[in-house]
PDB file of N, CA and C in Angstrom:
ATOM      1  N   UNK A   1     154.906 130.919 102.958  1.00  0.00           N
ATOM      2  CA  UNK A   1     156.184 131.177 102.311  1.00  0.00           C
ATOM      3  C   UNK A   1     156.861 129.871 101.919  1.00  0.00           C
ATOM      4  N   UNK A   2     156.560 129.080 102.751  1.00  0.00           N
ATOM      5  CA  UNK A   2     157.569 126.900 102.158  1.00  0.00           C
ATOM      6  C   UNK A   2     156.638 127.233 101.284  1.00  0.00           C
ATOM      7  N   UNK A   3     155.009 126.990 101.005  1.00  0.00           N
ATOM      8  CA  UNK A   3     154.545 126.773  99.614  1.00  0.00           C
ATOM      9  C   UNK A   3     155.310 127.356  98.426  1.00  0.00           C
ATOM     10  N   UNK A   4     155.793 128.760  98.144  1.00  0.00           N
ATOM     11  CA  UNK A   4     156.025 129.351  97.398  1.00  0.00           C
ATOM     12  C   UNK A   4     157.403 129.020  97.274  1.00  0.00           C
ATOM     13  N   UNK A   5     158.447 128.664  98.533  1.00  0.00           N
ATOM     14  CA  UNK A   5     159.684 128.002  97.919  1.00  0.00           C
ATOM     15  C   UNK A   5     159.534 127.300  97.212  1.00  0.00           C
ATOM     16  N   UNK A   6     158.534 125.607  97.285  1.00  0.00           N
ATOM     17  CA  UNK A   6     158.822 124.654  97.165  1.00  0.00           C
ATOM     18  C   UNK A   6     157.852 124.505  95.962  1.00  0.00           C
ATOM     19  N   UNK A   7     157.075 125.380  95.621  1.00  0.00           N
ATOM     20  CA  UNK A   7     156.606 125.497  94.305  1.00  0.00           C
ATOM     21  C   UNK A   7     157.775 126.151  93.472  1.00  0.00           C
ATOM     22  N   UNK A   8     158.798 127.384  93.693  1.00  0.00           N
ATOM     23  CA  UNK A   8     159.408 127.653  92.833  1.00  0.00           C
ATOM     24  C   UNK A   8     160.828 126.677  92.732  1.00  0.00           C
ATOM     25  N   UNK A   9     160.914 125.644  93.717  1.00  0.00           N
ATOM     26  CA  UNK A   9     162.095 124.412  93.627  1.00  0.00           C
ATOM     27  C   UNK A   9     161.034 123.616  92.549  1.00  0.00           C
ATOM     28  N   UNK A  10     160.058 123.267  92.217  1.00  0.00           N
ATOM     29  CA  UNK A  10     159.835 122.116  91.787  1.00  0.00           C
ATOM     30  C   UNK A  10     159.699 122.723  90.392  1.00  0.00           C
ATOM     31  N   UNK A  11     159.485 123.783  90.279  1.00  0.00           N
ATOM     32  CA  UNK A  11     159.276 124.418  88.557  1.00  0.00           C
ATOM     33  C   UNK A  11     160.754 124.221  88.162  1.00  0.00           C
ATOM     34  N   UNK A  12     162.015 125.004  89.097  1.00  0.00           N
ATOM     35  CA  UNK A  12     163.408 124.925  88.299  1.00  0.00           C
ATOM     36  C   UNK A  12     163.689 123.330  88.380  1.00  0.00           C
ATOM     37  N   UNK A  13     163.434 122.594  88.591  1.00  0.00           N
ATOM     38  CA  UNK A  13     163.929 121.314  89.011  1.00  0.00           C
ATOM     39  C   UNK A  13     163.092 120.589  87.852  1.00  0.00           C
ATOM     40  N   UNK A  14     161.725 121.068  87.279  1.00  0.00           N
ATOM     41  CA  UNK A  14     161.449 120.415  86.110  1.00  0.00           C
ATOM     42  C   UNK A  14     162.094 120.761  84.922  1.00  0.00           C
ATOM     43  N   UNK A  15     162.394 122.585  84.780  1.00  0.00           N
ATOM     44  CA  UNK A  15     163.126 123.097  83.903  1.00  0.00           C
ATOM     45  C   UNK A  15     164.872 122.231  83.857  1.00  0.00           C
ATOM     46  N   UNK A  16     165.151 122.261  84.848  1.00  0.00           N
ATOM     47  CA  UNK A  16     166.781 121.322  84.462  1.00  0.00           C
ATOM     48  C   UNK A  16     166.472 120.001  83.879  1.00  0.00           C
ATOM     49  N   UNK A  17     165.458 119.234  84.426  1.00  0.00           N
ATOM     50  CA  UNK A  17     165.515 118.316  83.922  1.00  0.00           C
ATOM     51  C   UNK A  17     164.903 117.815  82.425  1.00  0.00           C
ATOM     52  N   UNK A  18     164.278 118.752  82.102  1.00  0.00           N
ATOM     53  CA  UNK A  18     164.146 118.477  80.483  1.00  0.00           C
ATOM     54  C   UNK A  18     165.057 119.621  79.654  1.00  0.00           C
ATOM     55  N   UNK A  19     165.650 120.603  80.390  1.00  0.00           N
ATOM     56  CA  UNK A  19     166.762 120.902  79.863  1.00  0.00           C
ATOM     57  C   UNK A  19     168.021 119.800  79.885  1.00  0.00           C
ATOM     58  N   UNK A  20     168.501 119.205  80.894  1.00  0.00           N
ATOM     59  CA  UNK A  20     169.048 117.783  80.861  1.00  0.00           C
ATOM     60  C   UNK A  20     169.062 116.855  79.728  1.00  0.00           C
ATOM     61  N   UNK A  21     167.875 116.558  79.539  1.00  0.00           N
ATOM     62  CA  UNK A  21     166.954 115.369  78.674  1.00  0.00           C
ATOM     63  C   UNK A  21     167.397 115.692  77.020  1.00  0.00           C
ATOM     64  N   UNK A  22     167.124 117.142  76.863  1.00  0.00           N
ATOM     65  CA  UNK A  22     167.486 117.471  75.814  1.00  0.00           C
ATOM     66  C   UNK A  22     168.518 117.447  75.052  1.00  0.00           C
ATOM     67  N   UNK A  23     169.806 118.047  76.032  1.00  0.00           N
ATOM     68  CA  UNK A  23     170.908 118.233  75.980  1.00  0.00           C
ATOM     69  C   UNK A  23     171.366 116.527  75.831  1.00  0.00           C
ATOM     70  N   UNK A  24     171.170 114.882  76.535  1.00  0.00           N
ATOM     71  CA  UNK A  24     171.643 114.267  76.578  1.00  0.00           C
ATOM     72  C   UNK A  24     170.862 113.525  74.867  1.00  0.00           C
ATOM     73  N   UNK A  25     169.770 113.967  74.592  1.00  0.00           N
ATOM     74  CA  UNK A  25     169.168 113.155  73.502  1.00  0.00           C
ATOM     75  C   UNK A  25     170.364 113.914  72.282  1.00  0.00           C
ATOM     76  N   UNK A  26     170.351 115.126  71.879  1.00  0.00           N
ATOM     77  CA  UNK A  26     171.265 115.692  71.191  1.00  0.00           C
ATOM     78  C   UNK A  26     172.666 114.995  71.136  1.00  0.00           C
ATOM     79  N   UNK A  27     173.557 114.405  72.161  1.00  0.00           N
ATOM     80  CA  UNK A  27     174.517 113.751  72.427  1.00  0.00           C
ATOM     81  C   UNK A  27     174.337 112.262  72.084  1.00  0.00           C
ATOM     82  N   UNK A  28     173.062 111.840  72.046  1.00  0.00           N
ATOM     83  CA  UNK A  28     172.939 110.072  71.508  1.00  0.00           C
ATOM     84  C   UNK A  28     172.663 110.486  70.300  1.00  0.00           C
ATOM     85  N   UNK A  29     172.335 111.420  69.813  1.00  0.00           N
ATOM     86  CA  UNK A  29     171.988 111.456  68.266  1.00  0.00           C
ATOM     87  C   UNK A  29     173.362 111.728  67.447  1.00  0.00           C
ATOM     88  N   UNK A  30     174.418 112.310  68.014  1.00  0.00           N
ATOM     89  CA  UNK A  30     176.181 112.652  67.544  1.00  0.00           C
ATOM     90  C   UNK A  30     176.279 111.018  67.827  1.00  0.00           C
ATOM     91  N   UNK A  31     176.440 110.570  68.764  1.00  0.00           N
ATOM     92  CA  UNK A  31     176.983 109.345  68.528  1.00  0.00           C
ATOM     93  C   UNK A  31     176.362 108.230  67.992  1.00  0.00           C
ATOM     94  N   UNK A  32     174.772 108.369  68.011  1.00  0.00           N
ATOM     95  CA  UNK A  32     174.138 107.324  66.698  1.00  0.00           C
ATOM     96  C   UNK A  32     174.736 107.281  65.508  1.00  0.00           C
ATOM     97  N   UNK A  33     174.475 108.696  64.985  1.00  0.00           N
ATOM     98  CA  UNK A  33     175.361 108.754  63.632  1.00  0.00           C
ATOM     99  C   UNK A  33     176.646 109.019  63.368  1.00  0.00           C
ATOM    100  N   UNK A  34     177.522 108.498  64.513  1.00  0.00           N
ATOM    101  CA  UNK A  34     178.912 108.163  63.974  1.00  0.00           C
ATOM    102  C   UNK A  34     179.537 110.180  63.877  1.00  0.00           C
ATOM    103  N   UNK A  35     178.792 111.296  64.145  1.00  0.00           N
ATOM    104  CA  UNK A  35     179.432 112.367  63.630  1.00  0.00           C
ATOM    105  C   UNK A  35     180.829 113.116  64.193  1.00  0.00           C
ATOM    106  N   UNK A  36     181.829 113.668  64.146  1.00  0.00           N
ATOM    107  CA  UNK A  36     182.826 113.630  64.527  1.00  0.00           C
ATOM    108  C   UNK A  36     182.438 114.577  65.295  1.00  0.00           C
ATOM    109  N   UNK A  37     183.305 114.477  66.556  1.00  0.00           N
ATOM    110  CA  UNK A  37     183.620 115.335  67.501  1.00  0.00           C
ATOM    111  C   UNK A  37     184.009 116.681  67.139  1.00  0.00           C
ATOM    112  N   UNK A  38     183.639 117.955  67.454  1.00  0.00           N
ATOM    113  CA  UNK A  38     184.065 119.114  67.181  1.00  0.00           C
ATOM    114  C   UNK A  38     185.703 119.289  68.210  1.00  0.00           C
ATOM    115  N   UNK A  39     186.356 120.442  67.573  1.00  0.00           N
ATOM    116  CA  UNK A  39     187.669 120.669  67.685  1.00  0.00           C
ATOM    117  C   UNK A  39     187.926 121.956  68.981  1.00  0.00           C
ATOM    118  N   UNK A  40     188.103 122.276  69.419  1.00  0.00           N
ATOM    119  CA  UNK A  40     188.437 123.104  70.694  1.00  0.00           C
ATOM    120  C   UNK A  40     188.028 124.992  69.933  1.00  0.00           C
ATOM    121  N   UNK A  41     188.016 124.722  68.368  1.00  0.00           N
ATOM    122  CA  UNK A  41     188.249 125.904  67.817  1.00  0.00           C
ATOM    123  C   UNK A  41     186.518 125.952  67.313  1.00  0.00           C
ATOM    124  N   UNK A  42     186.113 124.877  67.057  1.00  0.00           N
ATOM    125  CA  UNK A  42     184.403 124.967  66.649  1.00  0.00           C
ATOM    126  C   UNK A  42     183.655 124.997  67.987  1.00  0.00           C
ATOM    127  N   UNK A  43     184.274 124.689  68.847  1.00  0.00           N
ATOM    128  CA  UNK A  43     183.470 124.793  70.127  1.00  0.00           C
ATOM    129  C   UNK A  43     183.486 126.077  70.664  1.00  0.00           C
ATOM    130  N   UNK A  44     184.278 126.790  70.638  1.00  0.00           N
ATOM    131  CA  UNK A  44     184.438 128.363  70.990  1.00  0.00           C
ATOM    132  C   UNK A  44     183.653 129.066  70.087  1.00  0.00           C
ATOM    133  N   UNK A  45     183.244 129.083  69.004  1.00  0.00           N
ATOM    134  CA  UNK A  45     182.832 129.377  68.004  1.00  0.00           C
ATOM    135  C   UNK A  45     181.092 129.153  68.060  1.00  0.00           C
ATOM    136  N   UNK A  46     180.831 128.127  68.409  1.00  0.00           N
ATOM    137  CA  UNK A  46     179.746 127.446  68.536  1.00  0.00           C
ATOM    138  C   UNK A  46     178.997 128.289  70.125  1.00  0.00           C
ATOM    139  N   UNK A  47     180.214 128.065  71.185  1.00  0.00           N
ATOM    140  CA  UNK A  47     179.215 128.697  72.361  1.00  0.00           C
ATOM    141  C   UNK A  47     179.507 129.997  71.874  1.00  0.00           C
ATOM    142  N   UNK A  48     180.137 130.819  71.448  1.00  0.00           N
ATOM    143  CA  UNK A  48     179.676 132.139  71.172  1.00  0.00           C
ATOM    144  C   UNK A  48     178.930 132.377  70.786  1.00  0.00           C
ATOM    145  N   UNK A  49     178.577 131.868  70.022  1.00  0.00           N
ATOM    146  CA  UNK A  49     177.184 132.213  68.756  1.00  0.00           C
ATOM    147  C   UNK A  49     175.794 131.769  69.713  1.00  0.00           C
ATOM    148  N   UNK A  50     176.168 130.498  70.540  1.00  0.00           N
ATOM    149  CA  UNK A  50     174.571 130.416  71.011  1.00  0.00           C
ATOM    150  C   UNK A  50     174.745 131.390  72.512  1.00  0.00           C
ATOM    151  N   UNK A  51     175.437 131.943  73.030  1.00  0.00           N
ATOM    152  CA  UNK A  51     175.702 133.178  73.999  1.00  0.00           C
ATOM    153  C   UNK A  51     175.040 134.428  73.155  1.00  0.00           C
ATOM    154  N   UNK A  52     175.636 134.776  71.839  1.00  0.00           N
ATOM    155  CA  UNK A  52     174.996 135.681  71.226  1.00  0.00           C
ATOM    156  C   UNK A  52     173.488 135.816  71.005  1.00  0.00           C
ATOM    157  N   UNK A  53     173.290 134.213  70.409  1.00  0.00           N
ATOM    158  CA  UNK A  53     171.361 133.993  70.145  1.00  0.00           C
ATOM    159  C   UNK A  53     170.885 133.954  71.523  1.00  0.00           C
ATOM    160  N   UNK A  54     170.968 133.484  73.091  1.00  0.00           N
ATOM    161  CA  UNK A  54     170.554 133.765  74.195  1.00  0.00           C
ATOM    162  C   UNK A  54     170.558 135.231  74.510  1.00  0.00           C
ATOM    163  N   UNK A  55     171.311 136.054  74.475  1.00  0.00           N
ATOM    164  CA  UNK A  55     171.080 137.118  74.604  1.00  0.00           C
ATOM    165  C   UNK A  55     170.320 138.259  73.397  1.00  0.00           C
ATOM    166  N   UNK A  56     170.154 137.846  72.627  1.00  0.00           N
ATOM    167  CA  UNK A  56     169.686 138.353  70.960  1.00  0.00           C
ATOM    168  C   UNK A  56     170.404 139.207  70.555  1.00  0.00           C
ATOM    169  N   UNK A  57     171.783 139.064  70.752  1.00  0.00           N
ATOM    170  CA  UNK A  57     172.452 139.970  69.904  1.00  0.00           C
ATOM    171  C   UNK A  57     172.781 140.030  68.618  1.00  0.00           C
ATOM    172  N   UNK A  58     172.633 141.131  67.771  1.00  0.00           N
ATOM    173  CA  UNK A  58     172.712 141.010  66.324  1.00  0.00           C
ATOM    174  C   UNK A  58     173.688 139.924  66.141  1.00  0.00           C
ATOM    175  N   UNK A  59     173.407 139.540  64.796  1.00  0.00           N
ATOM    176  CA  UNK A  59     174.446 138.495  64.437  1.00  0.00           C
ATOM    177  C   UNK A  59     175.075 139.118  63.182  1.00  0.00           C
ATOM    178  N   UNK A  60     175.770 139.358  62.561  1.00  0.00           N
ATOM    179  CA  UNK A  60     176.394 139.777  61.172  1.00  0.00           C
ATOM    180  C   UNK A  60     176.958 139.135  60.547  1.00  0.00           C
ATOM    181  N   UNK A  61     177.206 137.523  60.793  1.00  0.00           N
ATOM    182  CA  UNK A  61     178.011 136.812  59.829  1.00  0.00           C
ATOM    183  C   UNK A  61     177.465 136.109  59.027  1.00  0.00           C
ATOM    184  N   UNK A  62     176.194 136.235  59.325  1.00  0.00           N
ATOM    185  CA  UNK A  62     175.063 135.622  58.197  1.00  0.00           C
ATOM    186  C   UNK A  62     174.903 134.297  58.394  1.00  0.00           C
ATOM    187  N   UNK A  63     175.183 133.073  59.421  1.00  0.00           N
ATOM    188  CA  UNK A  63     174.977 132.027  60.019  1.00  0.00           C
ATOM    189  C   UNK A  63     173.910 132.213  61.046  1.00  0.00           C
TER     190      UNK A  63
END
């Protein structure tokens, strides 16, 4: 049963960390190119939509 914990700790623990990796390369690439910061109103907007595509819910606004 430790084997099977510590095999399923080391799978999520690789998954965060190139989920991590990803998430921080995306963030040097906004600030390589100088792109402006989104506004409190595109950010709500933005995690909705990728809440919607994680769960696959229809989308209808044509974005």
């Amino acid at each position: 049963m430790t084997i099977f914990f510590a095999v399923t700790t080391a799978v999520c623990a690789f998954g965060w960390l190139k989920n991590r990796l990803a998430l921080l390369s995306v963030l040097y690439y906004i600030a390589w190119k100088e792109l402006p910061m989104p506004n409190d109103e595109q950010m709500k907007y933005c995690a909705g939509k990728a809440v919607r595509k994680f769960f696959r819910v229809k989308d209808r606004t044509g974005l």
